[in-house]
Protein backbone atom coordinates (compact mmCIF):
# COMPACT_ATOMS: atom_id res chain seq x y z
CA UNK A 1 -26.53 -49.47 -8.92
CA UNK A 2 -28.46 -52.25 -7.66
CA UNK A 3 -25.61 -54.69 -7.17
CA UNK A 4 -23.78 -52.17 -5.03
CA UNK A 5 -26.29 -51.12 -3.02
CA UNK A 6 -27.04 -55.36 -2.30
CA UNK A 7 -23.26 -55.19 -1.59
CA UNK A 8 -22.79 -52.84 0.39
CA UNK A 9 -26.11 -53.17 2.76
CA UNK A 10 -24.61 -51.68 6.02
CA UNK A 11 -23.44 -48.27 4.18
CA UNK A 12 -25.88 -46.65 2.71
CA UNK A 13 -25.84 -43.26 4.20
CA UNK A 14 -26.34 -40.21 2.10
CA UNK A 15 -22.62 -39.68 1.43
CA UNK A 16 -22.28 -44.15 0.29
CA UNK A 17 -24.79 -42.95 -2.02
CA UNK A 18 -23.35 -40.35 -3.82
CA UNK A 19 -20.01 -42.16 -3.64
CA UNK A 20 -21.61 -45.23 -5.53
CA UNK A 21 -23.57 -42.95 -8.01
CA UNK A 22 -19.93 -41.73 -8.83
CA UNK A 23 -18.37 -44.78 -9.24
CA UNK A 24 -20.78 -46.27 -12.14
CA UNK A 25 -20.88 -42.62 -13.95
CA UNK A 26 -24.23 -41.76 -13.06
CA UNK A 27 -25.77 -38.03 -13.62
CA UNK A 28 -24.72 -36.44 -10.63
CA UNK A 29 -26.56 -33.24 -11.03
CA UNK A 30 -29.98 -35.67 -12.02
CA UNK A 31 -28.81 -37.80 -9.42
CA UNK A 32 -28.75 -35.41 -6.69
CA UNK A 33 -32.17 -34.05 -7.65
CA UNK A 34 -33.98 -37.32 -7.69
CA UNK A 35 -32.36 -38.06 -4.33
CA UNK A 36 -33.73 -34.64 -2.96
CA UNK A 37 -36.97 -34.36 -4.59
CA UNK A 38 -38.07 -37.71 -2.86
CA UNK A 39 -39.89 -38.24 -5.69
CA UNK A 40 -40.30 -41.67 -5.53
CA UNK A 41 -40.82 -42.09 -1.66
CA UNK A 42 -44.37 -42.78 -1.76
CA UNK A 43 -43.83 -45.59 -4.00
CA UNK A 44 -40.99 -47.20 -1.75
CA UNK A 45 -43.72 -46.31 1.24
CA UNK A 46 -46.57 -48.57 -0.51
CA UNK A 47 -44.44 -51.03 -1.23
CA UNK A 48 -42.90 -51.30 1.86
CA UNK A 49 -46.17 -51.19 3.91
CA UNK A 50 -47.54 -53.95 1.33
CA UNK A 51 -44.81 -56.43 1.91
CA UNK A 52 -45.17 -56.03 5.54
CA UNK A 53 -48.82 -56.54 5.43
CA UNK A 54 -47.71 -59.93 3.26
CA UNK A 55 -45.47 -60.96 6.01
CA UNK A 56 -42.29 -60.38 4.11
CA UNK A 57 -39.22 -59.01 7.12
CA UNK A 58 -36.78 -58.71 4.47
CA UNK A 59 -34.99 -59.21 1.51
CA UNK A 60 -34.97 -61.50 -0.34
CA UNK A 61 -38.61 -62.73 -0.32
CA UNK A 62 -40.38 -64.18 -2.76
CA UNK A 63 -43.84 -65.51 -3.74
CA UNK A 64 -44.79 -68.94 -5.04
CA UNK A 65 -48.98 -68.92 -6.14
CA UNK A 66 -49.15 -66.88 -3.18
CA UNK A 67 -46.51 -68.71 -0.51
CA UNK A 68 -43.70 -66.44 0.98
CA UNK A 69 -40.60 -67.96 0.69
CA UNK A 70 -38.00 -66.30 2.64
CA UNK A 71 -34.36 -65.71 2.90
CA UNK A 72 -32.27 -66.99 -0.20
CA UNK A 73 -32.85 -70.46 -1.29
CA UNK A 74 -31.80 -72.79 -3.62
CA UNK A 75 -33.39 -73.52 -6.65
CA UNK A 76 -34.42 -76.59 -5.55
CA UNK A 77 -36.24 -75.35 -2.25
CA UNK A 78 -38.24 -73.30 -5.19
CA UNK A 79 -38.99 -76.82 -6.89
CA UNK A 80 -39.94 -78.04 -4.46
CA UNK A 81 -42.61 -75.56 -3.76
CA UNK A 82 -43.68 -74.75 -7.37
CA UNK A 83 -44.02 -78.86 -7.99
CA UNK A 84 -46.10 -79.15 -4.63
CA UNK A 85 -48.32 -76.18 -5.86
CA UNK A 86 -48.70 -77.82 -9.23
CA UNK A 87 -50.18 -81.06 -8.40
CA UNK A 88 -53.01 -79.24 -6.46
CA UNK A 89 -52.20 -79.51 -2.83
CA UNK A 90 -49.51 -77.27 -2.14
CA UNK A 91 -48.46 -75.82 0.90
CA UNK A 92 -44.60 -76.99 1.00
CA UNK A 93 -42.98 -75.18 3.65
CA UNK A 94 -39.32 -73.84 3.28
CA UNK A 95 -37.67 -72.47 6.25
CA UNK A 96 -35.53 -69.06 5.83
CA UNK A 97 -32.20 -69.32 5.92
């Protein structure tokens, strides 16, 4: 489900839910009841107002010994970082994409 919700970012309305839930054979009537129980909304809440508190504005975001490094990057940007952080000094900036 996750790779179709990344792919489809800009239709996620109630209705693109329940269409993509379909589509990979999910339990509709489970499904549906998860969906209107909102039983995991606090958890999204927390984790949403925790990344915001981090600085993170999006997806994706990651962390690097504490660093936010936004927007997709290449595996070397992350290198980069992680070698920086390893020889003690750190602080090698990325810039988001």
């Amino acid at each position: 489900m996750h790779e179709i919700l990344f792919k489809n970012q800009q239709a996620l309305t109630p209705a693109d839910l329940e269409k993509y839930a379909q589509e990979i054979g999910l339990n509709m009537p489970k499904f549906k009841a998860a969906i209107e129980s909102h039983k995991f909304a606090a958890a999204i809440e927390a984790d949403m107002k925790q990344g915001s508190e981090l600085g993170v504005s999006g997806t994706p975001a990651a962390f690097v010994n504490g660093q936010l490094v936004s927007g997709a990057q290449p595996v070397d940007a992350f290198k980069k970082i992680v070698e920086a952080e390893l020889k003690g000094g750190g602080k090698a900036k990325i810039k988001a994409n």
